[in-house]
N, C-alpha and C. Protein backbone atom coordinates (compact mmCIF):
# COMPACT_ATOMS: atom_id res chain seq x y z
N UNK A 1 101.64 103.55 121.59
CA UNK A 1 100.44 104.33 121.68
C UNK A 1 100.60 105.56 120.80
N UNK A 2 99.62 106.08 120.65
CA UNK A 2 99.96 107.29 119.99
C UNK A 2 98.70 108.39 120.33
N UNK A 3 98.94 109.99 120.10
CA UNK A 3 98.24 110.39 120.90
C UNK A 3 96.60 110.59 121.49
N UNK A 4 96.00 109.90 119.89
CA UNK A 4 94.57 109.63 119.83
C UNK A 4 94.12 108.86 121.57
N UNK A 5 95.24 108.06 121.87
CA UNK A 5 94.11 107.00 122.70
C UNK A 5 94.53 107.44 124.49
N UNK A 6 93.68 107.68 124.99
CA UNK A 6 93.61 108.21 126.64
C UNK A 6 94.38 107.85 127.22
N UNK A 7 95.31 108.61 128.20
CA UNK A 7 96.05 108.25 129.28
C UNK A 7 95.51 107.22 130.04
N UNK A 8 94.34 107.26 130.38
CA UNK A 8 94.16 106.00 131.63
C UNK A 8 94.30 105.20 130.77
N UNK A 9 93.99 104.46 130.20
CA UNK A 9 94.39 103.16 128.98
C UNK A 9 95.63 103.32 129.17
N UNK A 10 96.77 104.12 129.06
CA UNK A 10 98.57 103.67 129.28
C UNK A 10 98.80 103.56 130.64
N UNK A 11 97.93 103.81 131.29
CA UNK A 11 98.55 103.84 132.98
C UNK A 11 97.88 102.67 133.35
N UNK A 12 96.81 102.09 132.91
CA UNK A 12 96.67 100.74 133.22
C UNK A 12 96.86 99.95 132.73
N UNK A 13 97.40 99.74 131.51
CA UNK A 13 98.46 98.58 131.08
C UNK A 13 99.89 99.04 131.66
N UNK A 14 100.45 99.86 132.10
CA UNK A 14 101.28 99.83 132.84
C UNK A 14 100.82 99.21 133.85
N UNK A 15 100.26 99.51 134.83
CA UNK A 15 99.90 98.85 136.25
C UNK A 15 100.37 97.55 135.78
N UNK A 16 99.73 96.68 134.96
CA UNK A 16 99.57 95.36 134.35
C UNK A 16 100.85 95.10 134.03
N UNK A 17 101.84 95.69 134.09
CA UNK A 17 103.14 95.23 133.53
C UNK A 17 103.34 95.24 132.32
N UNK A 18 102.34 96.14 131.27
CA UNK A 18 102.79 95.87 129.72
C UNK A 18 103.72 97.58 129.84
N UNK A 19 104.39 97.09 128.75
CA UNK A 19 105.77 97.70 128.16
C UNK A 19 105.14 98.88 127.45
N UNK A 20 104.92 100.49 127.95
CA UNK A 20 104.20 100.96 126.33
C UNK A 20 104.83 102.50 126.30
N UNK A 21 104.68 103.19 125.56
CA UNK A 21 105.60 104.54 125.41
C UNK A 21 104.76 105.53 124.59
N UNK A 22 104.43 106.43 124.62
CA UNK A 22 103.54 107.37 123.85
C UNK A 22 104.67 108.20 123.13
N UNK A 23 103.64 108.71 122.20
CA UNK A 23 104.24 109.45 121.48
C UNK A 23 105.33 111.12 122.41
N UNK A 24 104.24 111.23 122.86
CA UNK A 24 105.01 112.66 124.44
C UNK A 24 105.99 112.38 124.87
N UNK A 25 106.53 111.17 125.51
CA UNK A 25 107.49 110.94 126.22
C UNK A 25 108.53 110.32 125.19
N UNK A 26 108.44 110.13 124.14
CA UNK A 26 109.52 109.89 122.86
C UNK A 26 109.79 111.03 121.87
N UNK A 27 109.24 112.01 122.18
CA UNK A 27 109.59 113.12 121.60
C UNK A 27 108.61 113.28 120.31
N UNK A 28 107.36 112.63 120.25
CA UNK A 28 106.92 112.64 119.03
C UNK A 28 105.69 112.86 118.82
N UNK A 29 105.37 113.77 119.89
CA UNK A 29 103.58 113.74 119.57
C UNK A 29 103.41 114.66 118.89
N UNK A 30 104.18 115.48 117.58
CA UNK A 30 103.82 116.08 116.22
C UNK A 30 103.96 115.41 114.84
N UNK A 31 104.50 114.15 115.19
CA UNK A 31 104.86 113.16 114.23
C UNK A 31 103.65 113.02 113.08
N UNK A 32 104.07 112.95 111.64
CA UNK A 32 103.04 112.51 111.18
C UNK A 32 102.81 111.02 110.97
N UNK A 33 101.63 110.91 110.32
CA UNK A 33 101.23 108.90 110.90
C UNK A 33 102.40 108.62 110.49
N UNK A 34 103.11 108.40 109.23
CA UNK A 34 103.76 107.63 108.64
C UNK A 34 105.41 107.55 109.21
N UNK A 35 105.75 108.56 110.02
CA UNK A 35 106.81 108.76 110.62
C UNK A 35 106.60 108.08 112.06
N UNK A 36 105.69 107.92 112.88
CA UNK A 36 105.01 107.14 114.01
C UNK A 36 105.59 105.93 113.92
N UNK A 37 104.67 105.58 112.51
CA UNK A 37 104.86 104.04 111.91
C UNK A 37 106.11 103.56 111.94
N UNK A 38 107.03 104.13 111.13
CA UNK A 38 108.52 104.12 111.16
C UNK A 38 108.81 104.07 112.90
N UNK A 39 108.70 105.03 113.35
CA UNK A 39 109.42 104.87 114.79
C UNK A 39 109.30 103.48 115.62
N UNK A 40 107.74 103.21 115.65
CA UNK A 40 107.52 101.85 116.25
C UNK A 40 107.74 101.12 115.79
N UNK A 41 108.13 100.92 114.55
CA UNK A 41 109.05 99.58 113.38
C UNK A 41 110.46 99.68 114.42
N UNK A 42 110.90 100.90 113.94
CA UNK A 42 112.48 101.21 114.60
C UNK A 42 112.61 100.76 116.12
N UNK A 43 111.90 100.86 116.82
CA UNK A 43 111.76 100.53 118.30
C UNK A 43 111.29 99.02 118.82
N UNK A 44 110.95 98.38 117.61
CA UNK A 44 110.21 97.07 117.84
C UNK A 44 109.03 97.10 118.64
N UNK A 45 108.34 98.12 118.05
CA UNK A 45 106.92 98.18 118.79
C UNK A 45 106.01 97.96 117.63
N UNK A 46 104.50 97.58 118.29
CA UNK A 46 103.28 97.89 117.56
C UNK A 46 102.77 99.16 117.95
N UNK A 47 102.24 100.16 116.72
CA UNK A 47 101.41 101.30 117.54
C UNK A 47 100.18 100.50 117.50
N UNK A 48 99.29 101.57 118.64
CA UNK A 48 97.67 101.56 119.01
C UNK A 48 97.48 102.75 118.71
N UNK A 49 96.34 102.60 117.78
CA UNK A 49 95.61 104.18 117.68
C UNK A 49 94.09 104.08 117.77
N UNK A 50 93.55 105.36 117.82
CA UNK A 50 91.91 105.38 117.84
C UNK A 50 92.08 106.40 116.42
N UNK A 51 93.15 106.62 115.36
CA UNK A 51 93.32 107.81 114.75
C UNK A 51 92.70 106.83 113.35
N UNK A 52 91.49 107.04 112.65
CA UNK A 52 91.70 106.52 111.14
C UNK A 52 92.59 106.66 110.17
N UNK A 53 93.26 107.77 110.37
CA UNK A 53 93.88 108.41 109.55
C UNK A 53 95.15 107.33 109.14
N UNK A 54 95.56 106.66 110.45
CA UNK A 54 96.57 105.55 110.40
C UNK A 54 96.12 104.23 109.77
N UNK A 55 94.83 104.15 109.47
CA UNK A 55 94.38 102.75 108.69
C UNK A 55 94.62 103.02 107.39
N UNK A 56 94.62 104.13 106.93
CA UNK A 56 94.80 104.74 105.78
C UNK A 56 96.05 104.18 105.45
N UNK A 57 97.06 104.79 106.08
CA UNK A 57 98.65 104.80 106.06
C UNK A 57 98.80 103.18 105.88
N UNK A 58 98.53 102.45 107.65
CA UNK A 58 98.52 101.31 107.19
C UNK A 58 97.85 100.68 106.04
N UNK A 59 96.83 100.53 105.23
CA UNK A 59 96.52 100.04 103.97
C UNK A 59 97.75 100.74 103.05
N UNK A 60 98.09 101.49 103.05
CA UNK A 60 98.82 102.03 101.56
C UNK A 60 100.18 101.31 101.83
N UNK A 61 100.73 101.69 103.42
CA UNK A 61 101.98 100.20 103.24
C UNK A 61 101.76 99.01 102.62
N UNK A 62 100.80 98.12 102.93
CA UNK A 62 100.26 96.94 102.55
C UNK A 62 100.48 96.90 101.24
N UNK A 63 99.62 97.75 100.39
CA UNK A 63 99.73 97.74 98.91
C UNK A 63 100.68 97.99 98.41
N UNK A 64 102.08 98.73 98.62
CA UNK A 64 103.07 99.03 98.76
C UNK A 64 104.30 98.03 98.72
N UNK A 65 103.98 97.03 99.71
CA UNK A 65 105.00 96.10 100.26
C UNK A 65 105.58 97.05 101.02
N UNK A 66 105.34 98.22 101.82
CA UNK A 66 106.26 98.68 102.78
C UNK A 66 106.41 98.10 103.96
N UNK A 67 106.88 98.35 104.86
CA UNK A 67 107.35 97.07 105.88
C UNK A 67 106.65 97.68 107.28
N UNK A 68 106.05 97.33 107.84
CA UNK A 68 106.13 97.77 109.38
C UNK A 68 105.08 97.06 110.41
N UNK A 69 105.72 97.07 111.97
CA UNK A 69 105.94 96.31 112.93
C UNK A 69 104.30 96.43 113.19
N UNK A 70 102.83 96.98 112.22
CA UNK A 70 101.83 96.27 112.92
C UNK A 70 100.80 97.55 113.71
N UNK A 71 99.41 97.67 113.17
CA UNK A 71 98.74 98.74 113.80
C UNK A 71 98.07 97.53 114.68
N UNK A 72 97.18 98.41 116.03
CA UNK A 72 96.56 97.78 117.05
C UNK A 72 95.27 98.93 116.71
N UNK A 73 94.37 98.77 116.21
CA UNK A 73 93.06 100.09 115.81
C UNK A 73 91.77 99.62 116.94
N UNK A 74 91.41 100.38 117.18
CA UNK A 74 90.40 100.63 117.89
C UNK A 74 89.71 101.85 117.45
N UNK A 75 88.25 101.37 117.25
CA UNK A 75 87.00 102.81 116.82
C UNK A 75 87.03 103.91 118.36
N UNK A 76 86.95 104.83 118.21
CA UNK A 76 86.28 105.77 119.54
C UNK A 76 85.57 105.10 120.00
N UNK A 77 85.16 104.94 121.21
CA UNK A 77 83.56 104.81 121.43
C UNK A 77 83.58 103.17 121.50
N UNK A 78 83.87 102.40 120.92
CA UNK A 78 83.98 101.13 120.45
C UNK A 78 84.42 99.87 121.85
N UNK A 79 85.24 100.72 122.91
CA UNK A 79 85.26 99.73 123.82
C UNK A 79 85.12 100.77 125.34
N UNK A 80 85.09 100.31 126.84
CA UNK A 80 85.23 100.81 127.74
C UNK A 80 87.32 100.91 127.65
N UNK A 81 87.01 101.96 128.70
CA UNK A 81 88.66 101.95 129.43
C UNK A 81 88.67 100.53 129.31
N UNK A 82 88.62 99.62 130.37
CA UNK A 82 88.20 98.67 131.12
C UNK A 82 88.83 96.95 129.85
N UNK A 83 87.72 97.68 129.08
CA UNK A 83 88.03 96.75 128.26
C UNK A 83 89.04 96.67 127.13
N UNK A 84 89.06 98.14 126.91
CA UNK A 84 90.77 98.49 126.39
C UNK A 84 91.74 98.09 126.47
N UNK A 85 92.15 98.19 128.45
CA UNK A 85 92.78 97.72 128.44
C UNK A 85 93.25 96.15 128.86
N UNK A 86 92.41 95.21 129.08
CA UNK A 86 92.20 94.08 128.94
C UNK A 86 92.26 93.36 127.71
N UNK A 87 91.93 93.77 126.44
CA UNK A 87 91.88 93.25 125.07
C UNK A 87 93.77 93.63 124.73
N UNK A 88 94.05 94.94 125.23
CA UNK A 88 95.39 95.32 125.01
C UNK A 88 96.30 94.84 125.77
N UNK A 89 96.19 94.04 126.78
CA UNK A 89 97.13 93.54 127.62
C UNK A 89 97.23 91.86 126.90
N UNK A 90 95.96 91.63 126.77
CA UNK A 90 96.07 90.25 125.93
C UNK A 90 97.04 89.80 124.89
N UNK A 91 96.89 91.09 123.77
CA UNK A 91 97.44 91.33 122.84
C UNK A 91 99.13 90.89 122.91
N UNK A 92 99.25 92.01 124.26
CA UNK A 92 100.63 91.90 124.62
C UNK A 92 100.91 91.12 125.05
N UNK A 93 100.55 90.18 125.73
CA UNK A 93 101.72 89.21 126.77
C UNK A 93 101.27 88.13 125.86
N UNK A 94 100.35 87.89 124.66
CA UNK A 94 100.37 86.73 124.01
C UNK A 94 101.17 86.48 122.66
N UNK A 95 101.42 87.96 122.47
CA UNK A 95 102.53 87.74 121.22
C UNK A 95 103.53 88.51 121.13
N UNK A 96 104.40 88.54 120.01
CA UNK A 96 105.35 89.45 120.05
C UNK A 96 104.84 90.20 119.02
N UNK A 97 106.15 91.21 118.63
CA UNK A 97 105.43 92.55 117.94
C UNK A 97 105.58 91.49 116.33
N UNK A 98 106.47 90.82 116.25
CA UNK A 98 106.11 90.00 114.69
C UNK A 98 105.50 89.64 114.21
N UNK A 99 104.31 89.00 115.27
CA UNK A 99 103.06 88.47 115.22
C UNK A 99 102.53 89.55 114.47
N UNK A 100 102.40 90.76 114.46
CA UNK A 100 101.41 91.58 114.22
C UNK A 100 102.08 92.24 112.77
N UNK A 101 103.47 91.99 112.59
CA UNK A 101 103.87 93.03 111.13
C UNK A 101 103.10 92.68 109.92
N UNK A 102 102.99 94.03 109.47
CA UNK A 102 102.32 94.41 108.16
C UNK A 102 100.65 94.10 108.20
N UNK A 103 99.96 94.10 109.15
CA UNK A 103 98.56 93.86 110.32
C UNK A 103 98.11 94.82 110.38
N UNK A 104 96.88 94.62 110.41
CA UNK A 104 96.18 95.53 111.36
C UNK A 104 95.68 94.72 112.20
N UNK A 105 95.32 95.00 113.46
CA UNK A 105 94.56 94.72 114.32
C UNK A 105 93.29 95.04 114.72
N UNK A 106 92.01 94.55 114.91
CA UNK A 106 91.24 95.89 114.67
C UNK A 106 90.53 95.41 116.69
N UNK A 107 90.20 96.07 117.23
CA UNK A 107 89.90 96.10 118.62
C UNK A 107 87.83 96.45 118.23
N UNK A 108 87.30 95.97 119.01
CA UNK A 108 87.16 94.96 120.52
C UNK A 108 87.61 93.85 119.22
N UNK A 109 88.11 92.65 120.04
CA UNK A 109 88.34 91.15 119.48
C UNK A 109 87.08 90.63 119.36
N UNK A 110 86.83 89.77 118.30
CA UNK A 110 86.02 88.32 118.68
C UNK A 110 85.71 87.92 118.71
């Protein structure tokens, strides 16, 4: 996660049993995107953001050939809590984070 997207969205994919870590509790919620990126490569995570700023980043890896473990994007506004975290729990228990490298994801699915 990173810090764009609402606490209730991490506390209910927790409930749900998904695995997730914010930027706050890893020491990194001043991080800039591209250092994020890196961390959740390094950690074997995908980030989720509501931040554009990271589609950015992610496209310029892409063109790049730089390497990393995979954005999960979602617009503001674009889904409920509800369905957040339902599309994001999907995500998770149906793939691994490989599935998603050098990806974007873009949220609602479908």
């Amino acid at each position: 996660m990173d810090v764009h997207v609402p606490r209730p969205i991490t506390r209910g994919l927790r409930k749900h049993g998904v695995d997730v870590i914010t930027p706050q509790e890893d020491g990194a919620a001043r991080w800039s995107d591209p250092d994020l990126l890196d961390r959740a490569s390094e950690s074997d995570r995908v980030l989720v953001s509501q931040d554009e700023d990271l589609l950015v980043e992610a496209a310029r890896r892409q063109t790049h050939g730089i390497v990393f473990n995979g954005l999960i994007y979602a617009p503001q506004l674009a889904l409920t809590t509800g369905d957040f975290i339902e599309q994001l729990e999907l995500l998770a228990k149906a793939g691994i984070p490989a599935d998603f490298a050098n990806t974007v994801q873009y949220l609602p699915l479908r």
